[in-house]
C-alpha atoms as a PDB file:
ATOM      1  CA  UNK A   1       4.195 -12.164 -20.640  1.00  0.00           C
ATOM      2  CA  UNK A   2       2.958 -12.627 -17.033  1.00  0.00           C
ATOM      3  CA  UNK A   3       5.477 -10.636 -15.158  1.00  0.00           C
ATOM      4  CA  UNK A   4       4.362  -7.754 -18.184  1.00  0.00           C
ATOM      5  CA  UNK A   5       0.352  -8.651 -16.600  1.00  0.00           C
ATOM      6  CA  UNK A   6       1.440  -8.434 -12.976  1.00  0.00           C
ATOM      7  CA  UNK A   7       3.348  -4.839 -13.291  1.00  0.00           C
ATOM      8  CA  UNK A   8       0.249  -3.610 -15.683  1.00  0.00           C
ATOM      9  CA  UNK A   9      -1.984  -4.585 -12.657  1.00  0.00           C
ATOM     10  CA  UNK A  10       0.310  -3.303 -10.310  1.00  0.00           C
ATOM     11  CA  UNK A  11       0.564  -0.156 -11.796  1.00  0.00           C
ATOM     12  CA  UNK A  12      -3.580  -0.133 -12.465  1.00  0.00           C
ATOM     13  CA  UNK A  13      -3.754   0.491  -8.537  1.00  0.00           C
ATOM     14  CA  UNK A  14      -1.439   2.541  -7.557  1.00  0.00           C
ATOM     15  CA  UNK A  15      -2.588   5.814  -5.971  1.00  0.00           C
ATOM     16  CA  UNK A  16      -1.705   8.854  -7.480  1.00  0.00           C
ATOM     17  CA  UNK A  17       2.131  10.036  -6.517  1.00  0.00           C
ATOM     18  CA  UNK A  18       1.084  12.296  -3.792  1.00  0.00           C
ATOM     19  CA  UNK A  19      -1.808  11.035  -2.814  1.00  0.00           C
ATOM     20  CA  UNK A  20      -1.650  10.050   0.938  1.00  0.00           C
ATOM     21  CA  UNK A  21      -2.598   6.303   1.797  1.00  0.00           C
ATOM     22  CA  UNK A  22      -1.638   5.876   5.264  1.00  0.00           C
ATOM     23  CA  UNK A  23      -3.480   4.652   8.180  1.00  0.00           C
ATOM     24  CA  UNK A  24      -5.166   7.417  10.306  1.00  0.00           C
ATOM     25  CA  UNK A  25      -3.966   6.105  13.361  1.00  0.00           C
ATOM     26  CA  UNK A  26      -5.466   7.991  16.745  1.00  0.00           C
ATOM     27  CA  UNK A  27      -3.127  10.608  18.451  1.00  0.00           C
ATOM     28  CA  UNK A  28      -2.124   7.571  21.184  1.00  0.00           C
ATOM     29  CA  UNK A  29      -1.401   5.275  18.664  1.00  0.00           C
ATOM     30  CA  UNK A  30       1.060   7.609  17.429  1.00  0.00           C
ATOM     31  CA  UNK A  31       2.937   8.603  20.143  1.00  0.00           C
ATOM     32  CA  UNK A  32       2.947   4.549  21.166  1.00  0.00           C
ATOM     33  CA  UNK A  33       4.630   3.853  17.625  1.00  0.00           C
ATOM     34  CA  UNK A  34       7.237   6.762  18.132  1.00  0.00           C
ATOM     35  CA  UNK A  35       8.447   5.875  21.938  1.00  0.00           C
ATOM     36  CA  UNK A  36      10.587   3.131  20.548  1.00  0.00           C
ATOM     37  CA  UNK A  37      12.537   4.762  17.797  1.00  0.00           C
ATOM     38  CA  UNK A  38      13.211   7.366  20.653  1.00  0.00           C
ATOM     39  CA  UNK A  39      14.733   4.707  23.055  1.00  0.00           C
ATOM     40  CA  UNK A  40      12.032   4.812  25.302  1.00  0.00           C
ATOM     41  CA  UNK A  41      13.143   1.803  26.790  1.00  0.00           C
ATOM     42  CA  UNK A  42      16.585   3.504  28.118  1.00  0.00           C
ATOM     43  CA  UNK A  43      14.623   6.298  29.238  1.00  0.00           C
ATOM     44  CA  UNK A  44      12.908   3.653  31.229  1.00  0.00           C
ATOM     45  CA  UNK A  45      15.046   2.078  32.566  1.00  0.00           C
ATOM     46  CA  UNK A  46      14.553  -1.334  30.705  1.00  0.00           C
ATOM     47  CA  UNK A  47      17.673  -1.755  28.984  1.00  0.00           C
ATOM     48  CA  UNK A  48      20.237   0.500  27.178  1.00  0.00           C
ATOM     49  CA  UNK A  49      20.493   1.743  24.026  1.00  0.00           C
ATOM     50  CA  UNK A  50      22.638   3.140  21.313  1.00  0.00           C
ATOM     51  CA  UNK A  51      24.296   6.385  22.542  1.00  0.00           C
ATOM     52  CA  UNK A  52      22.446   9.617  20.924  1.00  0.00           C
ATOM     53  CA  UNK A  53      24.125  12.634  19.453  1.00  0.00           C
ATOM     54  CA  UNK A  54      22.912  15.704  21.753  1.00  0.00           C
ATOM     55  CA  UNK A  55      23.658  18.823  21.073  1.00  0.00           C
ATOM     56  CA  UNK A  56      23.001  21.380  24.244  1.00  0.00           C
ATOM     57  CA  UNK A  57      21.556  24.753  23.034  1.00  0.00           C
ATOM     58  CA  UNK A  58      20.803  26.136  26.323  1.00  0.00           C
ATOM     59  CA  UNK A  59      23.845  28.768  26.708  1.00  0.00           C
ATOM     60  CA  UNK A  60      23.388  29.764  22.670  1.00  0.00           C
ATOM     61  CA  UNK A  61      21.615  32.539  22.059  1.00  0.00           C
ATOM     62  CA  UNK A  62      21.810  32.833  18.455  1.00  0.00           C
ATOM     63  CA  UNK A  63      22.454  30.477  15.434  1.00  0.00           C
ATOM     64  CA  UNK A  64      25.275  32.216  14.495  1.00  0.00           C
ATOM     65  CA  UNK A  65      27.345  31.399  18.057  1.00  0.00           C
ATOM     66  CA  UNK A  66      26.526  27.843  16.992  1.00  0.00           C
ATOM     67  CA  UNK A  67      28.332  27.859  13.725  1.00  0.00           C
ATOM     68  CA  UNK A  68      31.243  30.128  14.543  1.00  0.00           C
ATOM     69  CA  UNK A  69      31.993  27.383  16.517  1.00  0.00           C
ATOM     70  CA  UNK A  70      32.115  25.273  14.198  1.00  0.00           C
ATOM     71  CA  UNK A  71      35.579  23.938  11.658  1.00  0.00           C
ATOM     72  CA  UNK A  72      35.911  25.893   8.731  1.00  0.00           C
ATOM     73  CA  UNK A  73      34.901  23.012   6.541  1.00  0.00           C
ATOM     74  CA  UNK A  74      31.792  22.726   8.310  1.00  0.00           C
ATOM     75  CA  UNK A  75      30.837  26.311   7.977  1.00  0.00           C
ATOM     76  CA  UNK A  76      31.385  26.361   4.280  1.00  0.00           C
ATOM     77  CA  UNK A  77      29.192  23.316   3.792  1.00  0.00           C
ATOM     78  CA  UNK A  78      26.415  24.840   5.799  1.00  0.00           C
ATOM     79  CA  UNK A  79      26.652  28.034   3.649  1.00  0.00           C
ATOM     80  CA  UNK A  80      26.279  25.956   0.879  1.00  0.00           C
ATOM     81  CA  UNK A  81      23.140  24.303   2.048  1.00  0.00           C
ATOM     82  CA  UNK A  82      21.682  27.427   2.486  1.00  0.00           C
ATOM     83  CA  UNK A  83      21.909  28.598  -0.494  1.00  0.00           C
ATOM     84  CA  UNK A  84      20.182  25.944  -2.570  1.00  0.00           C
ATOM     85  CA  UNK A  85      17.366  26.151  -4.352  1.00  0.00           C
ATOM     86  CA  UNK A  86      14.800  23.469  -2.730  1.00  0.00           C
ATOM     87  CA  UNK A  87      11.629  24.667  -0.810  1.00  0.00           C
ATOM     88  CA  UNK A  88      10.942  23.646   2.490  1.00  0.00           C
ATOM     89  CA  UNK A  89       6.900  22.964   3.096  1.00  0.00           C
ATOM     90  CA  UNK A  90       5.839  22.182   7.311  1.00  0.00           C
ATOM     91  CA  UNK A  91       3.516  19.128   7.500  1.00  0.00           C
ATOM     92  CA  UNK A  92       1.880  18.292  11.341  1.00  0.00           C
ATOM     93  CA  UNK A  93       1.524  14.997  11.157  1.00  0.00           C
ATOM     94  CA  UNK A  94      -2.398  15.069  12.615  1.00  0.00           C
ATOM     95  CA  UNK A  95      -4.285  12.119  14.480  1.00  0.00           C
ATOM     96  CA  UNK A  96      -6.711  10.029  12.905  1.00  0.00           C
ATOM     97  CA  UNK A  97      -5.876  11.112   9.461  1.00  0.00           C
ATOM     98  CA  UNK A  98      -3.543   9.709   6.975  1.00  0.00           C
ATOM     99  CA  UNK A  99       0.327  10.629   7.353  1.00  0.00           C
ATOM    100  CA  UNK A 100       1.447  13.914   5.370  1.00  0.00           C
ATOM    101  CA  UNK A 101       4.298  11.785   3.966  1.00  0.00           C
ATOM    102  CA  UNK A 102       2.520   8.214   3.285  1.00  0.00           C
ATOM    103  CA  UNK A 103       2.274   8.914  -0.492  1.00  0.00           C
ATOM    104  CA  UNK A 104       4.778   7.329  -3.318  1.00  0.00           C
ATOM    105  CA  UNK A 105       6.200  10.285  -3.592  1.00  0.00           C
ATOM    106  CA  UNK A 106       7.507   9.866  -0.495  1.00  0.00           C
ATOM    107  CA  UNK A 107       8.052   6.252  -0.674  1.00  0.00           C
ATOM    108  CA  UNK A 108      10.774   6.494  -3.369  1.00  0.00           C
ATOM    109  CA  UNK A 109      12.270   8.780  -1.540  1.00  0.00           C
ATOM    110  CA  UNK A 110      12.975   6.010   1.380  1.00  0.00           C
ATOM    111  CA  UNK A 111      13.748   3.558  -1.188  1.00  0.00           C
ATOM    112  CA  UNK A 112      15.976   5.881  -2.904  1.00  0.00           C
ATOM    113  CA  UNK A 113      18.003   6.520   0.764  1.00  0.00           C
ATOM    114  CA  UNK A 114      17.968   3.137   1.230  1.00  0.00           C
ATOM    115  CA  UNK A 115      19.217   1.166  -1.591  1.00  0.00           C
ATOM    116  CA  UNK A 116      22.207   4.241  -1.649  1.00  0.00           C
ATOM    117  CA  UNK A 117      23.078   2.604   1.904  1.00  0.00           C
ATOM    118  CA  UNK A 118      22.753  -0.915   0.810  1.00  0.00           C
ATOM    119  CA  UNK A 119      23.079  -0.790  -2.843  1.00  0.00           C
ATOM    120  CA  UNK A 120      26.164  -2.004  -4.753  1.00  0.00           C
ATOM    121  CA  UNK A 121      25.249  -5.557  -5.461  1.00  0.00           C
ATOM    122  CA  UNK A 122      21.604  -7.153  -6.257  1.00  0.00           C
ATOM    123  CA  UNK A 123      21.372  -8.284  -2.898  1.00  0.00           C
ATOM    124  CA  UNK A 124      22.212  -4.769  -1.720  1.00  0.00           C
ATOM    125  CA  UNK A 125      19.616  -3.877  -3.762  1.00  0.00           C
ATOM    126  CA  UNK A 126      16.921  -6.219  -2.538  1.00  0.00           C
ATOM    127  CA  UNK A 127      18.359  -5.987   1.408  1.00  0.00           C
ATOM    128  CA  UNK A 128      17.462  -2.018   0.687  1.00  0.00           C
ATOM    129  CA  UNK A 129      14.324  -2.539  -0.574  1.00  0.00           C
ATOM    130  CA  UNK A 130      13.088  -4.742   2.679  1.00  0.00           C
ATOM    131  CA  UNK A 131      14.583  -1.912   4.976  1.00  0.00           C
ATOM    132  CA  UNK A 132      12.874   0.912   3.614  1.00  0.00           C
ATOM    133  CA  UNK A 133       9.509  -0.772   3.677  1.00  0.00           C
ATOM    134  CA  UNK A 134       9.647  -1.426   7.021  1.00  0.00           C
ATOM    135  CA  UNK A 135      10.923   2.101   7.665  1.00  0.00           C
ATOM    136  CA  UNK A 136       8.356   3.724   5.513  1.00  0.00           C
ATOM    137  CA  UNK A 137       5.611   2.140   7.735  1.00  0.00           C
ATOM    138  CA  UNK A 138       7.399   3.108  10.742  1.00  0.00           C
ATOM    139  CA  UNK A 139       7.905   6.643  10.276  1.00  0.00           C
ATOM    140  CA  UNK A 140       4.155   7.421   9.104  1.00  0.00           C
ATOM    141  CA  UNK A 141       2.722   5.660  11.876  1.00  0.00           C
ATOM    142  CA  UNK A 142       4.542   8.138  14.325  1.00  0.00           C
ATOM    143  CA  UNK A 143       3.690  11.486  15.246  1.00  0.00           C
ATOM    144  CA  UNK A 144       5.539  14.726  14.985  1.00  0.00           C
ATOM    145  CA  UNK A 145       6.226  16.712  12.046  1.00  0.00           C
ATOM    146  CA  UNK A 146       7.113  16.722   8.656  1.00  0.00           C
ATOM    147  CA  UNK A 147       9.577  19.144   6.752  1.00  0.00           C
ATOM    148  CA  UNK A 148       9.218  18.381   3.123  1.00  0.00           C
ATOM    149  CA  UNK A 149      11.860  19.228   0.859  1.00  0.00           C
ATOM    150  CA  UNK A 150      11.278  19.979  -3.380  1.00  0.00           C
ATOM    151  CA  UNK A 151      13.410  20.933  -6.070  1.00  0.00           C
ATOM    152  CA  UNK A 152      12.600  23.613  -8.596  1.00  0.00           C
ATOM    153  CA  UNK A 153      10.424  21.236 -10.818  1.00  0.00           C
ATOM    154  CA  UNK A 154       7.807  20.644  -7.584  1.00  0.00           C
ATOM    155  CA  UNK A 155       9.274  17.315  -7.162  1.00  0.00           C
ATOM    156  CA  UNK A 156       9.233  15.672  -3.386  1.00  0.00           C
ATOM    157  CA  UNK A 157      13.144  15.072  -3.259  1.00  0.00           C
ATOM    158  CA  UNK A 158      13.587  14.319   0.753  1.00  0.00           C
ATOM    159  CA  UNK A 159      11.983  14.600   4.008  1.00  0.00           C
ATOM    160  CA  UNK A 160      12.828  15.395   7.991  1.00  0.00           C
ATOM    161  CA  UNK A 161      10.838  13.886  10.525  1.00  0.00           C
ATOM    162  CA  UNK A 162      10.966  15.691  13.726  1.00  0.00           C
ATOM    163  CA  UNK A 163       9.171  14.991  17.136  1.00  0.00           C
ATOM    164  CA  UNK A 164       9.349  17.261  20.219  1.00  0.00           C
ATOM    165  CA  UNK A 165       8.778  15.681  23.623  1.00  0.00           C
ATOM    166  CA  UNK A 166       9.510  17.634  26.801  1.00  0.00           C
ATOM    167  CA  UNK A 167      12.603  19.927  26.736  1.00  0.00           C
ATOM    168  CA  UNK A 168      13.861  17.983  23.869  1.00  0.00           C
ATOM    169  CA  UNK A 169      13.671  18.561  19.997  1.00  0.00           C
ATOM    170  CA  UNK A 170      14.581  14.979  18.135  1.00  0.00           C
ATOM    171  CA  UNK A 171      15.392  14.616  14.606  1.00  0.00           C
ATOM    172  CA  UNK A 172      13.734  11.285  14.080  1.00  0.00           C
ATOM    173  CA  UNK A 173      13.957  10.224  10.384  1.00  0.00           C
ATOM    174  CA  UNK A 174      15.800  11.577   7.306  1.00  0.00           C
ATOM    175  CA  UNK A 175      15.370  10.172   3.944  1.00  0.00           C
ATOM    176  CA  UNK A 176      16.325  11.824   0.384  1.00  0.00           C
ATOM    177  CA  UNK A 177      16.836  11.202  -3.207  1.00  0.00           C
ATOM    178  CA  UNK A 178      20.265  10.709  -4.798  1.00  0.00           C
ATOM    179  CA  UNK A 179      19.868  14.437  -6.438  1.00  0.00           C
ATOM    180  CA  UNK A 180      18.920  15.738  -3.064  1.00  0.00           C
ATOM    181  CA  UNK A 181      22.399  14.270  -1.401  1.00  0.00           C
ATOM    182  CA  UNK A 182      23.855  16.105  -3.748  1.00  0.00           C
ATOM    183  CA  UNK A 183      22.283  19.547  -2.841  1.00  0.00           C
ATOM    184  CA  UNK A 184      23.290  19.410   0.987  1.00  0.00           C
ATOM    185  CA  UNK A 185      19.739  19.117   1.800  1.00  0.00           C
ATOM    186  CA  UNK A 186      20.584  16.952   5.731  1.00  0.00           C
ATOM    187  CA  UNK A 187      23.183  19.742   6.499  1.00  0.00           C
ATOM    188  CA  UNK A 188      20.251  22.154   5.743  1.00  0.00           C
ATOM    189  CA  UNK A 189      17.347  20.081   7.810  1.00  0.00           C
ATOM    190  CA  UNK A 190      20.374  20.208  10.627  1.00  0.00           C
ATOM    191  CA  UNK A 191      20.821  23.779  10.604  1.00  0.00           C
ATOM    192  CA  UNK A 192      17.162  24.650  10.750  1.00  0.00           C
ATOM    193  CA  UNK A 193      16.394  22.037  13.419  1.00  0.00           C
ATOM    194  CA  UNK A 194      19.294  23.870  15.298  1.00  0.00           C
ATOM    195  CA  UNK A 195      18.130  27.396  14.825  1.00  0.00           C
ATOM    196  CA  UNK A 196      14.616  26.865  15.645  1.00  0.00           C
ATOM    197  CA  UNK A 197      15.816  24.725  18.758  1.00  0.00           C
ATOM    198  CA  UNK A 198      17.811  27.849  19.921  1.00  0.00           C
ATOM    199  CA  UNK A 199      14.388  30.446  19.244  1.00  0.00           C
ATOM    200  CA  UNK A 200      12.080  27.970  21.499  1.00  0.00           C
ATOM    201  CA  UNK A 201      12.385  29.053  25.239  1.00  0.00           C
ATOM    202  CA  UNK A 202      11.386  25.610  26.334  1.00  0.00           C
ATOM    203  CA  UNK A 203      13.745  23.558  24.248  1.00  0.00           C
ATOM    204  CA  UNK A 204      17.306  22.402  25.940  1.00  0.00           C
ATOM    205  CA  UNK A 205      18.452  19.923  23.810  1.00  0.00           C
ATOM    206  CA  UNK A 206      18.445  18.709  20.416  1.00  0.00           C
ATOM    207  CA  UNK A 207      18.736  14.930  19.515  1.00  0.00           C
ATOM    208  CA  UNK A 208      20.019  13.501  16.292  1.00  0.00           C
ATOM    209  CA  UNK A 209      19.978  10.020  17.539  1.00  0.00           C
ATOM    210  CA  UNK A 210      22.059   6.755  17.303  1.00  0.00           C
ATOM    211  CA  UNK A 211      24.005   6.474  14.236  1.00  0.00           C
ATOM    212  CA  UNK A 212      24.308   3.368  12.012  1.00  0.00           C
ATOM    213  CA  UNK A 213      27.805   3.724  11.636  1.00  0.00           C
ATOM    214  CA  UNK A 214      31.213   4.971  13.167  1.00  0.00           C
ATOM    215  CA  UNK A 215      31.698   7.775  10.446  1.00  0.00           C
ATOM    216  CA  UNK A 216      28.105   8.767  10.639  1.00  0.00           C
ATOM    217  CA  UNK A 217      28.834   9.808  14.346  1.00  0.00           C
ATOM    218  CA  UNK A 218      31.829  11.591  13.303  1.00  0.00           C
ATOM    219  CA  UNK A 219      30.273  13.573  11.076  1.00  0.00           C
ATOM    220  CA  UNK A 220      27.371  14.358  13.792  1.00  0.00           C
ATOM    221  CA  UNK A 221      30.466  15.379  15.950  1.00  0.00           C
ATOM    222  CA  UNK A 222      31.777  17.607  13.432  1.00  0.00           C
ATOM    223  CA  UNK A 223      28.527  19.736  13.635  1.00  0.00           C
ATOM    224  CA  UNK A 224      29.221  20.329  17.549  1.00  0.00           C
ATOM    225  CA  UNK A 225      26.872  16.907  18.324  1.00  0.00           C
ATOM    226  CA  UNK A 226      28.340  14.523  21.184  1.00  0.00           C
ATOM    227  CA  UNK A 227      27.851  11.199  21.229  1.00  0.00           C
ATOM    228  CA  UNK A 228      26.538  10.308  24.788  1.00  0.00           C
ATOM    229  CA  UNK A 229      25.644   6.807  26.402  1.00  0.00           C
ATOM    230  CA  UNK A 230      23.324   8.366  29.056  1.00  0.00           C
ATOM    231  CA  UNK A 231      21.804  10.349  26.895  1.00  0.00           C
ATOM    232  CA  UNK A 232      18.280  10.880  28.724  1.00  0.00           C
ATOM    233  CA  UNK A 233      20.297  12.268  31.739  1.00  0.00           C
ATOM    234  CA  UNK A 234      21.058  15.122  28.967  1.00  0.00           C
ATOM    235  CA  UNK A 235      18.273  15.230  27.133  1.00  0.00           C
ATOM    236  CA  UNK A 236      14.635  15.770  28.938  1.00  0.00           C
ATOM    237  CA  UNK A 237      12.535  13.654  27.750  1.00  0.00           C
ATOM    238  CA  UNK A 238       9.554  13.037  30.448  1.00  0.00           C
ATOM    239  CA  UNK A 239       7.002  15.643  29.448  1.00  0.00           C
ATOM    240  CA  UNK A 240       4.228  15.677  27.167  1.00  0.00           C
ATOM    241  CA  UNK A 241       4.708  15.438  22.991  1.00  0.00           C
ATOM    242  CA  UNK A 242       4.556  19.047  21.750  1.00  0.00           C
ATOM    243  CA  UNK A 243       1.317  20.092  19.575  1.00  0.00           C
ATOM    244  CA  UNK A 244       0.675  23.496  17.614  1.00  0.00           C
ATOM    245  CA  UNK A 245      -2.618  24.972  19.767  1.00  0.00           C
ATOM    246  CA  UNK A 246      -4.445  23.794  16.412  1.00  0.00           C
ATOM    247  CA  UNK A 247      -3.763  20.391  17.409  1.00  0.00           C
ATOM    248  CA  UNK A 248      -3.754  20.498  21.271  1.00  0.00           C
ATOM    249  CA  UNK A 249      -6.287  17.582  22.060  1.00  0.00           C
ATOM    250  CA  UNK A 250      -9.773  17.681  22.736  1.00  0.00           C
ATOM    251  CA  UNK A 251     -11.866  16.363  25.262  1.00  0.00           C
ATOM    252  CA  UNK A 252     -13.317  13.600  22.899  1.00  0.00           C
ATOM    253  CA  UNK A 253      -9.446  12.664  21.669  1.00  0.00           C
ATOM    254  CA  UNK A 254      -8.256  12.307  25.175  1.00  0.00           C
ATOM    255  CA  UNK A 255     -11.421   9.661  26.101  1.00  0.00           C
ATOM    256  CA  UNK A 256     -10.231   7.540  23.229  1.00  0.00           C
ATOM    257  CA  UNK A 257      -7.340   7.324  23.951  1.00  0.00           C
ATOM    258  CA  UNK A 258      -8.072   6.486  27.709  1.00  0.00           C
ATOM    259  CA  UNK A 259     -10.477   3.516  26.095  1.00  0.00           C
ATOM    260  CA  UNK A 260      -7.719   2.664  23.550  1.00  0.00           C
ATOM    261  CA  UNK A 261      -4.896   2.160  26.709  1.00  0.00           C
ATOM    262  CA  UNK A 262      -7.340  -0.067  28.165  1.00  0.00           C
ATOM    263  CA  UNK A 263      -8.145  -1.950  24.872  1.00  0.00           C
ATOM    264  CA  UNK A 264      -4.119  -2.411  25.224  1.00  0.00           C
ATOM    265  CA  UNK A 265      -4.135  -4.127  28.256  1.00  0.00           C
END
């Protein structure tokens, strides 16, 4: 039947599962796309956002002060996480070539996160479908890095999105599979964005973000993460994006994006 034609098509062009597709947007045009999802327009004083869960790491000198301090519960969970038995695989996310994460591979796993949230009727279904689409395109049009999470099989089963911008180390997107909720993968992205916070000398704080729900920010709190209203008066946001020396910016990147701010205005 048609709708049998249509899916055969369909299907015909898809790329392979982890090939990457996405735009190669310019180093600019990245750090443009991710200034929103940050709240850059609290941080500029153009309105107020959601309040952010910030976790200070300045006075912690060690991981382990971090989770001693944490309830029991929490501590056994975290052990747990880290004792799975995913890999974890660090992906820059470099200008003017496609995202390390815009493949279907990665897709499902959005969709996947998604329709868990919204899921539970067909319109749940369909309302989770539209929001990870536009979230997909959002996150691979940003900059920072990647932190891609597999199982045993090789199989892409979630991802963390991190971008670092002056003192401050955000944890911009999370998406997994089902199986992956299931193997405490976000309480391990959380400890390891925590522990590398506390190494770097020139990191203060680290950012989970507004949460979509009340019990969402509980749990944030349970990991020693307050929820704060002026949030960039804690967390130091006004310096440059952070870049590996392999990616520091040439002399050539810098004039476009000078040319590509004016083309903007």
């Amino acid at each position: 039947n048609e709708i049998m034609k249509l899916l055969d098509n369909a299907m015909a062009k898809a790329p392979l599962e982890e090939t990457n597709v996405g735009q190669p947007f310019n180093r600019y045009e990245r750090e443009d796309a991710s200034l929103g999802a940050m709240g850059w327009a609290q941080i500029s004083g153009r309105f107020r956002t959601r309040p952010h869960a910030l976790l200070d790491v300045r006075n912690i000198t060690h991981v382990d002060e971090w989770v001693s301090s944490l309830p029991r519960g929490v501590r056994r969970t975290l052990k747990k996480a880290n004792n799975q038995n995913f890999t974890v695989t660090v992906k820059p996310i470099r200008p003017n070539e496609p995202a390390p994460h815009s493949s279907l591979a990665h897709f499902r796993c959005v969709v996947d996160h998604e329709v868990r949230i919204y899921g539970g009727s067909a319109q749940g279904f369909f309302d989770g479908i539209q929001e990870a689409i536009g979230r997909y395109m959002g996150t691979t049009r940003m900059t920072g890095t990647i932190r891609e999470y597999r199982n045993e099989e090789g199989r892409v089963i979630a991802f963390a999105h991190e971008v670092r911008k002056g003192r401050t180390i955000r944890g911009q997107w999370f998406y997994s599979t089902s199986a992956a909720a299931k193997s405490f993968v976000w309480f391990h992205s959380v400890y390891d964005l925590v522990e590398r916070a506390i190494e770097y000398d020139d990191v203060d704080v680290v950012d989970l973000g507004p949460s979509g729900s009340d019990a969402f920010s509980e749990l944030k709190a349970r990991y020693g993460f307050k929820s704060v209203e002026d949030w960039p008066a804690v967390a130091d946001y006004l310096g440059d994006f952070w870049y590996s020396d392999d990616m520091k910016p040439t002399k050539g990147e810098l004039f476009d994006e000078i040319f590509s701010r004016f083309k903007g205005n």
